[in-house]
Protein backbone atom coordinates (compact mmCIF):
# COMPACT_ATOMS: atom_id res chain seq x y z
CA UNK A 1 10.33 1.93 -3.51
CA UNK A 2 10.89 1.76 -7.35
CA UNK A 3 14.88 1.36 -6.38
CA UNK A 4 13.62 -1.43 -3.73
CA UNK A 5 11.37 -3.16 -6.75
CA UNK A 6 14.27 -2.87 -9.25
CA UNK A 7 16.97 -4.85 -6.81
CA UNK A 8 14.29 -7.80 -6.33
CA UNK A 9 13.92 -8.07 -10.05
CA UNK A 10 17.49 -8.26 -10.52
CA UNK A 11 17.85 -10.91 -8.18
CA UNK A 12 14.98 -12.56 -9.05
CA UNK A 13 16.39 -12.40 -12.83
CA UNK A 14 19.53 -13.73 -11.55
CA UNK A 15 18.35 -16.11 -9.57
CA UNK A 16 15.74 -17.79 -11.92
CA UNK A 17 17.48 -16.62 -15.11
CA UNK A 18 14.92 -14.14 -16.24
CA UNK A 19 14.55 -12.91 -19.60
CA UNK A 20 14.67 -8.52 -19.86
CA UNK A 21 10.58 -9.06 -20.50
CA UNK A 22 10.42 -11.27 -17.69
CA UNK A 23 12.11 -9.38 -15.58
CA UNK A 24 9.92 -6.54 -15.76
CA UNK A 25 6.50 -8.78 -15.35
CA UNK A 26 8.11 -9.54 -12.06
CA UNK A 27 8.80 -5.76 -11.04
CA UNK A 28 5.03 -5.07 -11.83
CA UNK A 29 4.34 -7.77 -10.21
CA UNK A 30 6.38 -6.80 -7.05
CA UNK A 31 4.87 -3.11 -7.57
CA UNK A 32 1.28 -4.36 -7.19
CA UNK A 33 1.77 -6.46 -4.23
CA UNK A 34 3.78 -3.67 -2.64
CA UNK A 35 1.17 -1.22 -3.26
CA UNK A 36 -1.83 -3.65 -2.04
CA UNK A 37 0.16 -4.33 1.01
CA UNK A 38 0.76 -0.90 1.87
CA UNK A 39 -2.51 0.55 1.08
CA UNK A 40 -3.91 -2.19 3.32
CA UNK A 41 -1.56 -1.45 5.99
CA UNK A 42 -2.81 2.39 5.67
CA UNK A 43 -6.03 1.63 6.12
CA UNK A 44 -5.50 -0.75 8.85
CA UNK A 45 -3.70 1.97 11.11
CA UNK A 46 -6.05 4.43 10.51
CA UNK A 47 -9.09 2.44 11.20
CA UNK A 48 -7.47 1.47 14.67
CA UNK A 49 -6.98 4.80 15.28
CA UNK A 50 -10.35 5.97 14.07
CA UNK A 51 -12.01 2.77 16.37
CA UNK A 52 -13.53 1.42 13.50
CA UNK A 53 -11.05 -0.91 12.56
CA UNK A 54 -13.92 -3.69 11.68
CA UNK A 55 -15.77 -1.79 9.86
CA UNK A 56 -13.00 -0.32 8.09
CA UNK A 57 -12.08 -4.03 6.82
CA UNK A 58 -16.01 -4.56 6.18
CA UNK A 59 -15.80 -1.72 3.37
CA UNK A 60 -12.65 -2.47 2.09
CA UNK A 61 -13.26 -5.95 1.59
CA UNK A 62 -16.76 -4.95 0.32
CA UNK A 63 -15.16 -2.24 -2.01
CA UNK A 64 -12.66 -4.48 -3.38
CA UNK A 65 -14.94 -7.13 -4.45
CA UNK A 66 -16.45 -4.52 -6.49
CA UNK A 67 -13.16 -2.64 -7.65
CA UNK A 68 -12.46 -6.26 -8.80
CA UNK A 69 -15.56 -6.54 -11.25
CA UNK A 70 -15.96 -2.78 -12.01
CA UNK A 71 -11.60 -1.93 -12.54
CA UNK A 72 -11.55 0.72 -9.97
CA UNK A 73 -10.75 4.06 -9.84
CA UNK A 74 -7.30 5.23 -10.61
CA UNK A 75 -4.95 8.17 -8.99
CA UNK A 76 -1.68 9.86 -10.95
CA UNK A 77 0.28 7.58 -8.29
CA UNK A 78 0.86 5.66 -5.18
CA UNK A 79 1.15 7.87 -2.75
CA UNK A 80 -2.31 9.56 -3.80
CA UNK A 81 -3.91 6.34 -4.62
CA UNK A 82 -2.66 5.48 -0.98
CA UNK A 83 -3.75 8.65 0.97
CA UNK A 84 -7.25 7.79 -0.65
CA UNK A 85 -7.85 4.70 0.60
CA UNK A 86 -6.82 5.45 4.11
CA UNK A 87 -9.24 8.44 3.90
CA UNK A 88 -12.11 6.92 2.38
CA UNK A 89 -12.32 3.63 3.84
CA UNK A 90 -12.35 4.40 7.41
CA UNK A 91 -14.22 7.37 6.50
CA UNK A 92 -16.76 5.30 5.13
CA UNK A 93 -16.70 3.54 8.38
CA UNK A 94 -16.53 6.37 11.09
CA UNK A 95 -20.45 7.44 8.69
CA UNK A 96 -21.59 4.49 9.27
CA UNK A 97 -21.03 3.78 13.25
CA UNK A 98 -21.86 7.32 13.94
CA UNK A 99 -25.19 7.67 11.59
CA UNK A 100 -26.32 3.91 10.28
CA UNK A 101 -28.62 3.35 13.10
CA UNK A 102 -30.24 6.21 11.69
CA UNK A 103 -30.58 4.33 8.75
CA UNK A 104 -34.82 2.86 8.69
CA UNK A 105 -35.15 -0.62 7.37
């Protein structure tokens, strides 16, 4: 991916005539989208697969509300930070069809 990220810039830099500083804003740039669109894709499959797609997308729209105002935790790297998410969010969500009506209010 990082090869994949640094071609873009260089167009991008080409294209727009980007400074070297600029440049590299727009690779981490491109990084975080690319991660947030394949950690959502992750968790997306595995829901589906797990039949709890919905409430898969419930927490992880929940959890990033709160990631947003609390910063999140963080792994070494993409791949782990990746495997996570597709673990705990539908995990999360396979809990709560299976035990929340369990749950007194």
């Amino acid at each position: 991916m990082d090869r994949l990220i640094n071609n873009l810039s260089g167009m991008l830099q080409q294209e727009f005539e980007l400074t070297e500083d600029s440049k590299e804003i727009a690779a981490y740039g491109l990084y975080m989208l690319f991660s947030t669109i394949i950690g959502f894709v992750s968790i997306v499959v595995v829901g589906f697969m797990l039949g709890v797609l919905k409430l898969a997308l419930v927490g992880l729209l929940t959890a990033s509300g709160l990631r947003v105002l609390s910063g999140g935790a963080h792994s070494a790297n993409l791949r782990n930070c990746t495997l996570l998410g597709a673990i705990i969010a539908p995990g999360i969500a396979v809990l709560a069809k299976n035990f929340g009506h369990q749950i007194p209010l």
